[in-house]
PDB file of N, CA and C in Angstrom:
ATOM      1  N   UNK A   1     -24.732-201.914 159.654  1.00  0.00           N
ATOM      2  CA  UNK A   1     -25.163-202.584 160.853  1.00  0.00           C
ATOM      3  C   UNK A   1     -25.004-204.097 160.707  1.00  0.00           C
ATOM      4  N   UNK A   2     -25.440-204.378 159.659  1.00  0.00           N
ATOM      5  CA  UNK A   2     -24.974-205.799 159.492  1.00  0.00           C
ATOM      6  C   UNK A   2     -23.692-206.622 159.277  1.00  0.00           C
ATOM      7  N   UNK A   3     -22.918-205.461 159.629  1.00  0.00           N
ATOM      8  CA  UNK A   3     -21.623-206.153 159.729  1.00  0.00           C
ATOM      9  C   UNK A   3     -20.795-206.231 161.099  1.00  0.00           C
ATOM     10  N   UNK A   4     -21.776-205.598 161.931  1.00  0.00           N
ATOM     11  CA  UNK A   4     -21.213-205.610 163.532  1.00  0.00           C
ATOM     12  C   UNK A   4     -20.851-206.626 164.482  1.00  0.00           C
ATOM     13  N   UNK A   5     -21.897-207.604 164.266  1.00  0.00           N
ATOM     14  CA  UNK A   5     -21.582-208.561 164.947  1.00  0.00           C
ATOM     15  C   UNK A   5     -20.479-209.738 164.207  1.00  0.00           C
ATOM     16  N   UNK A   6     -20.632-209.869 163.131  1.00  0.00           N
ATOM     17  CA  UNK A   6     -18.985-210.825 162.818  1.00  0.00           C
ATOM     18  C   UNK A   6     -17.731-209.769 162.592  1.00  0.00           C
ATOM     19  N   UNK A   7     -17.888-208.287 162.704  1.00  0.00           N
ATOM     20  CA  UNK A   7     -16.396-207.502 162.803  1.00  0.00           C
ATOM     21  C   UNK A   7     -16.509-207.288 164.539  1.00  0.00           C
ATOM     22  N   UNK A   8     -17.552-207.509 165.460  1.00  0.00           N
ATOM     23  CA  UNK A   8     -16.716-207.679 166.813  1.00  0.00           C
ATOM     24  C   UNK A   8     -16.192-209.087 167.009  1.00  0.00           C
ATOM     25  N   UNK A   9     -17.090-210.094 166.874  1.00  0.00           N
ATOM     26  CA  UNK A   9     -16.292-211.483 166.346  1.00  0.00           C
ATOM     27  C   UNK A   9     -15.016-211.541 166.090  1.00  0.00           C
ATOM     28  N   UNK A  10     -14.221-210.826 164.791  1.00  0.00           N
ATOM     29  CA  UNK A  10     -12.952-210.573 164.671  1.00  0.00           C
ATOM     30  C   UNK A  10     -12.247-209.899 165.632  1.00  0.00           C
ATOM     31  N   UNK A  11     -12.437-209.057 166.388  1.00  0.00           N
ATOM     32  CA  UNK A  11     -11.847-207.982 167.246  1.00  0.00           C
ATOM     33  C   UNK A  11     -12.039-208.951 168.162  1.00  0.00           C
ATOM     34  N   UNK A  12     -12.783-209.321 168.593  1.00  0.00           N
ATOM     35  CA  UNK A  12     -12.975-210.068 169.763  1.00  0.00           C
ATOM     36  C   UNK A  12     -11.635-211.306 170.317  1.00  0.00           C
ATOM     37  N   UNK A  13     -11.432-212.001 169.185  1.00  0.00           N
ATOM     38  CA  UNK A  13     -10.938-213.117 168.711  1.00  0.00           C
ATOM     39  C   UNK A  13      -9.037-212.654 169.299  1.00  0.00           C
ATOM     40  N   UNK A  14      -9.200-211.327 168.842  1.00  0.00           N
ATOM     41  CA  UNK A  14      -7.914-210.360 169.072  1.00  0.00           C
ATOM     42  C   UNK A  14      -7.421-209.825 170.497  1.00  0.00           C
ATOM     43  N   UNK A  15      -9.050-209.205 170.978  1.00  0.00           N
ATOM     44  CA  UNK A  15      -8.886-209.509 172.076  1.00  0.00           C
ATOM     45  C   UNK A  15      -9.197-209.926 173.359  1.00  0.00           C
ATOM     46  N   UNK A  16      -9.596-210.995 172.932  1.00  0.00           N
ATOM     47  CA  UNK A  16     -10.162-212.213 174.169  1.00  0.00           C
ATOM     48  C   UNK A  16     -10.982-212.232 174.788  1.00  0.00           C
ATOM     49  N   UNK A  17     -12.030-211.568 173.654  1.00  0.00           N
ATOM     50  CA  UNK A  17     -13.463-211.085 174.008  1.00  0.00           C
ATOM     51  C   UNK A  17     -13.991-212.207 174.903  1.00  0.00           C
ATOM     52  N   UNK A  18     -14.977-212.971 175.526  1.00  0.00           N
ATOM     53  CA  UNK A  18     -15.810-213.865 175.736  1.00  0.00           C
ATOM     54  C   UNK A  18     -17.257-213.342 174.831  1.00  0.00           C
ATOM     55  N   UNK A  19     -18.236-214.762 174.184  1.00  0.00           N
ATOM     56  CA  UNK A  19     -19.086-213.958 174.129  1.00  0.00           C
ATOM     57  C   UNK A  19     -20.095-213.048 174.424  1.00  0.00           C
ATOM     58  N   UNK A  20     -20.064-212.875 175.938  1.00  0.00           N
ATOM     59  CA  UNK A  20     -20.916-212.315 176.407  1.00  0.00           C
ATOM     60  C   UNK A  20     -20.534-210.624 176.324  1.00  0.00           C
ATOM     61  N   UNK A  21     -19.027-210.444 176.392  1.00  0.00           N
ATOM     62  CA  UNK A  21     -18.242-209.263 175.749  1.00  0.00           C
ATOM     63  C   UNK A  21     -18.562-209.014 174.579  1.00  0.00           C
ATOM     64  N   UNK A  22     -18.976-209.821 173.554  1.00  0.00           N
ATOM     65  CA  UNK A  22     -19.136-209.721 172.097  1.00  0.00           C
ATOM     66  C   UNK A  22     -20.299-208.796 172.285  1.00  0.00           C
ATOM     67  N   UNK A  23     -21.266-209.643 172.517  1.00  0.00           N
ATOM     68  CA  UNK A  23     -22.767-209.304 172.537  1.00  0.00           C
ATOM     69  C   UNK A  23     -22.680-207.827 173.076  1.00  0.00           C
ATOM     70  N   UNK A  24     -22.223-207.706 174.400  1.00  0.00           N
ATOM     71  CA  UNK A  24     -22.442-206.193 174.893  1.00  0.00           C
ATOM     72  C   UNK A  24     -21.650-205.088 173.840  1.00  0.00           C
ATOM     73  N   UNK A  25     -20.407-205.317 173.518  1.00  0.00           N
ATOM     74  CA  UNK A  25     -19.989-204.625 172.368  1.00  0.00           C
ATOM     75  C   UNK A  25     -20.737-204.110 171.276  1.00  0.00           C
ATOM     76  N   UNK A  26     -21.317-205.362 170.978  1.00  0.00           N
ATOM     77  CA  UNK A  26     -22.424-204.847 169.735  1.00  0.00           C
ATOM     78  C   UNK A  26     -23.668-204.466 170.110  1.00  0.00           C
ATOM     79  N   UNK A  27     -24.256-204.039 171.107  1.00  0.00           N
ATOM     80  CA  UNK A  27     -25.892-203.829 171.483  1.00  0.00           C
ATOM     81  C   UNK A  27     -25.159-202.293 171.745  1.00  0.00           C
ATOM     82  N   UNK A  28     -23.923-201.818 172.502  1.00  0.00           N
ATOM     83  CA  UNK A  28     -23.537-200.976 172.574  1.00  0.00           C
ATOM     84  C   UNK A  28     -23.153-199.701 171.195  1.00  0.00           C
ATOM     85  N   UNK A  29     -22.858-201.054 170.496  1.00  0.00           N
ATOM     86  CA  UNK A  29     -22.557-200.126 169.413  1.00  0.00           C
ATOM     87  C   UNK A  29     -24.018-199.894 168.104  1.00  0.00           C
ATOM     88  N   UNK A  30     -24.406-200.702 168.630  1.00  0.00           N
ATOM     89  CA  UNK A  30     -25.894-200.005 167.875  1.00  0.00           C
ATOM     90  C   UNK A  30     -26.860-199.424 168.827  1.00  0.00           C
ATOM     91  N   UNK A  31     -26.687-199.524 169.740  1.00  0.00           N
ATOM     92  CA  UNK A  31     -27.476-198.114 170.737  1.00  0.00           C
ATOM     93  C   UNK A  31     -26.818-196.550 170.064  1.00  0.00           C
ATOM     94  N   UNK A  32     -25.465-196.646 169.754  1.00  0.00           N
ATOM     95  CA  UNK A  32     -24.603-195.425 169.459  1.00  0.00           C
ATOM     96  C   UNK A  32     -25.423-194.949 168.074  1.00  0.00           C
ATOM     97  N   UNK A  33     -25.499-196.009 167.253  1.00  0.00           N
ATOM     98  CA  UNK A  33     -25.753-195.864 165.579  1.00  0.00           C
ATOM     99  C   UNK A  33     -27.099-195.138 165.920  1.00  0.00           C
ATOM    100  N   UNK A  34     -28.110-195.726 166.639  1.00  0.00           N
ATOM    101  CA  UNK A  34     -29.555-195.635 166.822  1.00  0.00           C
ATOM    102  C   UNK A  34     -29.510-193.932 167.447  1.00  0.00           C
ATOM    103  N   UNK A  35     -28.523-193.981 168.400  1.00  0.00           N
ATOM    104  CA  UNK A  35     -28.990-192.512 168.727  1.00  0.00           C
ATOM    105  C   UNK A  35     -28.068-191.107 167.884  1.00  0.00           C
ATOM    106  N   UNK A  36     -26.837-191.633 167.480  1.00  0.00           N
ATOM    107  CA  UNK A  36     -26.799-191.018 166.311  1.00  0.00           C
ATOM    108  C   UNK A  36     -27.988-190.215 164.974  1.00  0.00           C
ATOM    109  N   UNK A  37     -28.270-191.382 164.891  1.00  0.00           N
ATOM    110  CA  UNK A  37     -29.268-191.346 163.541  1.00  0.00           C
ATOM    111  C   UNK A  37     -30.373-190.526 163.985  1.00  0.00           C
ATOM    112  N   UNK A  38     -30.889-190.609 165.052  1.00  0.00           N
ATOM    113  CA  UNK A  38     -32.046-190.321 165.924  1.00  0.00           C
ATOM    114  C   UNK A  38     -31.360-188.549 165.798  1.00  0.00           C
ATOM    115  N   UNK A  39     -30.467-188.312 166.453  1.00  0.00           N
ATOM    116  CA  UNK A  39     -30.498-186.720 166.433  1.00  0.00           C
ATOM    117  C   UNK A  39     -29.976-185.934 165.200  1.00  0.00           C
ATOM    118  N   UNK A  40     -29.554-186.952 163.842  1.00  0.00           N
ATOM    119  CA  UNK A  40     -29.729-185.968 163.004  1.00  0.00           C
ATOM    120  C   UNK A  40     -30.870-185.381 161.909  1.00  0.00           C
ATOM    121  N   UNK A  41     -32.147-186.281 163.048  1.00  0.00           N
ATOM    122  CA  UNK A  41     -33.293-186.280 162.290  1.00  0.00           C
ATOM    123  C   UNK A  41     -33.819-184.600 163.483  1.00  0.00           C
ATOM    124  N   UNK A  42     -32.940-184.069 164.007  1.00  0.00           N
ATOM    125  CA  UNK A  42     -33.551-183.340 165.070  1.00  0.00           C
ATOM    126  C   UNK A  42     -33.836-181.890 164.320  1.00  0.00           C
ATOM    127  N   UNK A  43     -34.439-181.255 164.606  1.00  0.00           N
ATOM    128  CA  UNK A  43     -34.402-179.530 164.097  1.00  0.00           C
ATOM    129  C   UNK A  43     -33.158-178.707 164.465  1.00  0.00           C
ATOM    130  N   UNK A  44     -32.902-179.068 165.624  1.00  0.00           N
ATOM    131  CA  UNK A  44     -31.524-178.263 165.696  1.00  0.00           C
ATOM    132  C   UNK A  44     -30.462-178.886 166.911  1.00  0.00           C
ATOM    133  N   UNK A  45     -29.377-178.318 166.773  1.00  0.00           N
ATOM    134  CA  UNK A  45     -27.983-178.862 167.921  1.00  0.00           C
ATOM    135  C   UNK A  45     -29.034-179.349 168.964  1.00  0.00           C
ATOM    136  N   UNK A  46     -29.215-178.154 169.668  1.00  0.00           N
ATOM    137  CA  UNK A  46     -29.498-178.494 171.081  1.00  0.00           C
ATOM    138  C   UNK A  46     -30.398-179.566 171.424  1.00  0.00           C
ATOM    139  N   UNK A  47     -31.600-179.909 170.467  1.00  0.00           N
ATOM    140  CA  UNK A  47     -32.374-181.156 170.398  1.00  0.00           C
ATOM    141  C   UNK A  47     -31.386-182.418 170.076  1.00  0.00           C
ATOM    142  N   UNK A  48     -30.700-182.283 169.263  1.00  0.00           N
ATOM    143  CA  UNK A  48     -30.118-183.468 168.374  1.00  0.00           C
ATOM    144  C   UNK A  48     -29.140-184.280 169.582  1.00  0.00           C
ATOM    145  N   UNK A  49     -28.528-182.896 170.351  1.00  0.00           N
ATOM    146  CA  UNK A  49     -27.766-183.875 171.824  1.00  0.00           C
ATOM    147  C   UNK A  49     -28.722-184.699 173.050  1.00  0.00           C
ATOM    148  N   UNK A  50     -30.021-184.456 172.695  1.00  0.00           N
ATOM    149  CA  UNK A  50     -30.785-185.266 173.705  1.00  0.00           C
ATOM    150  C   UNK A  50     -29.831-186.988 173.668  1.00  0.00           C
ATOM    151  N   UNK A  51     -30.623-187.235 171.935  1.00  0.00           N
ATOM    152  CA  UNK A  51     -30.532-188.487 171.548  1.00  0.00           C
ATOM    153  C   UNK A  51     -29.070-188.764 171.998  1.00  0.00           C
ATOM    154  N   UNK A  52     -28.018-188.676 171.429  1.00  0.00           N
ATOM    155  CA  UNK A  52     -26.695-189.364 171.135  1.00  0.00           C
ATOM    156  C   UNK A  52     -26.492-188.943 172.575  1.00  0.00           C
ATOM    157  N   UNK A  53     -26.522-188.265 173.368  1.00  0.00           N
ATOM    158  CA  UNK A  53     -26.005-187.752 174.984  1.00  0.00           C
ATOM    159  C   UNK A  53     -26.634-188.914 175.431  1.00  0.00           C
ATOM    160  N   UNK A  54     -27.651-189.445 175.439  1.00  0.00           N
ATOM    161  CA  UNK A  54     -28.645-190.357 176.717  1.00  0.00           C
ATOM    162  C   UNK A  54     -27.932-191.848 176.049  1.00  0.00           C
ATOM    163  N   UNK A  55     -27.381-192.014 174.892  1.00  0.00           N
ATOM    164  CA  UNK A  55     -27.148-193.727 174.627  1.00  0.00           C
ATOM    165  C   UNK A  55     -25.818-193.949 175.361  1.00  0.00           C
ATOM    166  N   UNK A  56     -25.322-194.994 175.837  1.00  0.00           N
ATOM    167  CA  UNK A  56     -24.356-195.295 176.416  1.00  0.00           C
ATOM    168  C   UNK A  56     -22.826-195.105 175.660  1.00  0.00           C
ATOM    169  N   UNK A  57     -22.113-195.083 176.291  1.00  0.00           N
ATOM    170  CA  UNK A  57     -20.761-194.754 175.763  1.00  0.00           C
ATOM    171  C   UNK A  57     -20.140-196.012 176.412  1.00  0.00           C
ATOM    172  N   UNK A  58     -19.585-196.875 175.545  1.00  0.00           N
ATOM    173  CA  UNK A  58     -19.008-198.521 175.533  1.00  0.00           C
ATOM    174  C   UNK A  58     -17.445-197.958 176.617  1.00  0.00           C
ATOM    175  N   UNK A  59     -16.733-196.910 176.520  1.00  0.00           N
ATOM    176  CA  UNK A  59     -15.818-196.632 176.756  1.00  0.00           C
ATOM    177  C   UNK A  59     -16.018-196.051 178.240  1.00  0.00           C
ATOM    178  N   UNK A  60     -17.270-195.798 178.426  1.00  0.00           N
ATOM    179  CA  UNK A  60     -17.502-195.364 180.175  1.00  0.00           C
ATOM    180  C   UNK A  60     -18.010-196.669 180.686  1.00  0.00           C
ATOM    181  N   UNK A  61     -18.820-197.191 180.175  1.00  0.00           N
ATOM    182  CA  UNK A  61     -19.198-198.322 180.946  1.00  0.00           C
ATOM    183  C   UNK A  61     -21.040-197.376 181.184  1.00  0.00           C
ATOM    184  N   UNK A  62     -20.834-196.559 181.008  1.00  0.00           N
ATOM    185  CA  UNK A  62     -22.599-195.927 181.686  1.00  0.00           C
ATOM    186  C   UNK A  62     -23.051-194.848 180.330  1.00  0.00           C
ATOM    187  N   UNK A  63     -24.029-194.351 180.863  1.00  0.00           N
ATOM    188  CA  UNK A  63     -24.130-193.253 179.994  1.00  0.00           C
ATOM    189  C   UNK A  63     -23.183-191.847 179.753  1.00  0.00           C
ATOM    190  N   UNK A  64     -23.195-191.677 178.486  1.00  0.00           N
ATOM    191  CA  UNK A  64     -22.235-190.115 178.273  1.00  0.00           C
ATOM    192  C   UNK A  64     -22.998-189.207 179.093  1.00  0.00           C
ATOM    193  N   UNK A  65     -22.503-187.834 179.492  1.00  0.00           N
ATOM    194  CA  UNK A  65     -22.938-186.724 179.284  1.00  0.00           C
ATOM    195  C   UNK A  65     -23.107-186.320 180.657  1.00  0.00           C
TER     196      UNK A  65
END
């Protein structure tokens, strides 16, 4: 996690991020980590897709699922 925000920095730089692109990139991508982590603490599949289904997907623009 602590390397997210200066490796979107780099990517950014690549591609013409602004920072306000930066920032959403990375809140996005640790919403992902957070709900990741969150459902493999779950008892089983069908619980574990609550978490990672409800965090946003950077590539839709909204939530997955």
């Amino acid at each position: 996690m602590a390397a997210a925000e200066p490796a979107a920095r780099l990517m950014g730089g690549v591609l013409n991020w602004d920072d306000a692109t930066v920032r959403r990139e990375v809140e996005h991508y640790r919403a992902r980590v957070a709900a990741e982590r969150e459902s493999q603490q779950q008892p089983d599949d069908r619980t574990a897709d609550a978490p990672r289904l409800g965090a946003p997907d950077v590539r839709m623009g909204a939530r997955a699922g």
